[in-house]
C-alpha atoms as a PDB file:
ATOM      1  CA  UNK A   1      30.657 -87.369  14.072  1.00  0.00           C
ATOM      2  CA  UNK A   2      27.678 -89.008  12.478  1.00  0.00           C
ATOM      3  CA  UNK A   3      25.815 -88.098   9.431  1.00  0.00           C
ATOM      4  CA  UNK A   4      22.855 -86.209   9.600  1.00  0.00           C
ATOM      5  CA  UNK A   5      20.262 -87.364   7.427  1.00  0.00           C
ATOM      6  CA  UNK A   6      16.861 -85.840   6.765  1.00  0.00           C
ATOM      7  CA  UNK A   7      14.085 -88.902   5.742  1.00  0.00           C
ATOM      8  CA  UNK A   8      11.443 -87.722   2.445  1.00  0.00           C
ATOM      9  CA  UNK A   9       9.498 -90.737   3.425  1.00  0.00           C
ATOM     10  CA  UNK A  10       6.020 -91.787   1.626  1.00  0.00           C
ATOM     11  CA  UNK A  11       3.797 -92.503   4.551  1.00  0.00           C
ATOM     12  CA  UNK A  12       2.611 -95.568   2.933  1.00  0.00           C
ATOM     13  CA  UNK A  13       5.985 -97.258   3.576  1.00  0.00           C
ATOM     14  CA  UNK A  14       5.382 -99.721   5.784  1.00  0.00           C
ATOM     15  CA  UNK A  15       9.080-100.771   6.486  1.00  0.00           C
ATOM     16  CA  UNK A  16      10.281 -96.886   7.639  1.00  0.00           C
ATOM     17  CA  UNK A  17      11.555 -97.569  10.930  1.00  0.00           C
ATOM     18  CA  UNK A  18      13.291-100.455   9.779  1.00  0.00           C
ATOM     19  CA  UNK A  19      14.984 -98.139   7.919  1.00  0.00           C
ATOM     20  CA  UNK A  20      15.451 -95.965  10.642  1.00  0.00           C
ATOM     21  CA  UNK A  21      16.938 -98.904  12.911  1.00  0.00           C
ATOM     22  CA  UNK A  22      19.495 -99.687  10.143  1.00  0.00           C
ATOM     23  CA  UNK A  23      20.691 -95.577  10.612  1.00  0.00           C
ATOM     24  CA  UNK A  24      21.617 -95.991  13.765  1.00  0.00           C
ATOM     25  CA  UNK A  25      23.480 -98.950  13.326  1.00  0.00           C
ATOM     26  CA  UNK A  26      25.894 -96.997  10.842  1.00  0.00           C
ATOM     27  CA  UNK A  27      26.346 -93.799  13.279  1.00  0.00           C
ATOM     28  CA  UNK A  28      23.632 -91.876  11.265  1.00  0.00           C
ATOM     29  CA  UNK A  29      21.362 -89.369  13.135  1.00  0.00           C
ATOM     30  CA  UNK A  30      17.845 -88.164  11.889  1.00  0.00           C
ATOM     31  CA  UNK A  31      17.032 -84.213  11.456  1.00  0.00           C
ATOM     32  CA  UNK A  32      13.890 -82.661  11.292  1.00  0.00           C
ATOM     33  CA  UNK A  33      15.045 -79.961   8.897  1.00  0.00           C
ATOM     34  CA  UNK A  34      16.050 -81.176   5.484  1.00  0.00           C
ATOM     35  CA  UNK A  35      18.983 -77.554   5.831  1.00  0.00           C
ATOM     36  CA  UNK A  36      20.430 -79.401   8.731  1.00  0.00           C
ATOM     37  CA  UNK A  37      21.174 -82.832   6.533  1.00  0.00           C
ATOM     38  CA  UNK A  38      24.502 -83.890   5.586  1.00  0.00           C
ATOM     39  CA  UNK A  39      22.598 -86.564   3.055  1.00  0.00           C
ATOM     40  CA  UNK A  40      18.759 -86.805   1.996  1.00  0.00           C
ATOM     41  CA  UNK A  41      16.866 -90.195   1.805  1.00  0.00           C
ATOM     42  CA  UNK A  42      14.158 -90.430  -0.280  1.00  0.00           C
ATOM     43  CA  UNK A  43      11.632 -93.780  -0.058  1.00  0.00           C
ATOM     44  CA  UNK A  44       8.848 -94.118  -1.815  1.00  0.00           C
ATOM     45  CA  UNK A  45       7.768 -93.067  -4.906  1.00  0.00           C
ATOM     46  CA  UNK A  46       9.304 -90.009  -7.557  1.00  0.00           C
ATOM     47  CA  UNK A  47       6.973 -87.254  -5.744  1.00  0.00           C
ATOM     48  CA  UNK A  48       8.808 -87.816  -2.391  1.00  0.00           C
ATOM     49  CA  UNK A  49      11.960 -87.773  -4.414  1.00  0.00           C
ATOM     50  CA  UNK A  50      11.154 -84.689  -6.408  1.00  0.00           C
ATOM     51  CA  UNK A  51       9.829 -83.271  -3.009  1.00  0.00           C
ATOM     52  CA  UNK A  52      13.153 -83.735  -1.561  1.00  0.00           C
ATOM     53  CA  UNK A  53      14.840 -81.955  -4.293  1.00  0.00           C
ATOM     54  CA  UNK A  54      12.523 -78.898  -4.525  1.00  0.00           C
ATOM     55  CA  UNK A  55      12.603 -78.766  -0.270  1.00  0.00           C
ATOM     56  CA  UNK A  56      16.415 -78.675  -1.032  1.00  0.00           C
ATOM     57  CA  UNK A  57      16.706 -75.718  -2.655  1.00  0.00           C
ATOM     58  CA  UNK A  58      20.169 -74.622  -3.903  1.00  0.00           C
ATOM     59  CA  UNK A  59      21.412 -76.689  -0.570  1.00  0.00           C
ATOM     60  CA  UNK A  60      23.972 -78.797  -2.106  1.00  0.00           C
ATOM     61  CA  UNK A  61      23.291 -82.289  -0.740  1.00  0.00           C
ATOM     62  CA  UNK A  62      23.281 -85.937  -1.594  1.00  0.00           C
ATOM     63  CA  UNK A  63      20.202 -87.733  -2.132  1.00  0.00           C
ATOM     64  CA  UNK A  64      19.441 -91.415  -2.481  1.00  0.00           C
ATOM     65  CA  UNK A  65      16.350 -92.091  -3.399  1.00  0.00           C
ATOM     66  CA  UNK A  66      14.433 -95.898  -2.683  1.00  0.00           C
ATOM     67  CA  UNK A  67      11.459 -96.769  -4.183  1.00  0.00           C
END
């Protein structure tokens, strides 16, 4: 089954679907609502990271965060 992962992305990142290319190459899928994710990835800067955590909630979920 591959891992769901919701993307927090700044929208100045120019290399985001790069990143999204190298998902699917490790059998990771991209959801549209953070509740759905089995891991969180943050890129960009600490507001799309703390964005990420407050969209989270109480959810208890990884997140990797890339600046």
């Amino acid at each position: 089954m591959p891992v769901r992962v919701f993307m927090a992305a700044n929208s100045q990142f120019e290399e985001i679907e790069e990143v999204k290319k190298l998902l699917s190459l490790h059998s990771m899928v991209e959801v549209d609502d953070v509740h759905e994710a089995d891991l969180v990835l943050a890129v960009g800067d600490d507001r799309c990271m703390l964005d990420a955590v407050q969209a989270l909630g109480e959810k208890d979920v990884p997140i990797l965060g890339v600046n």
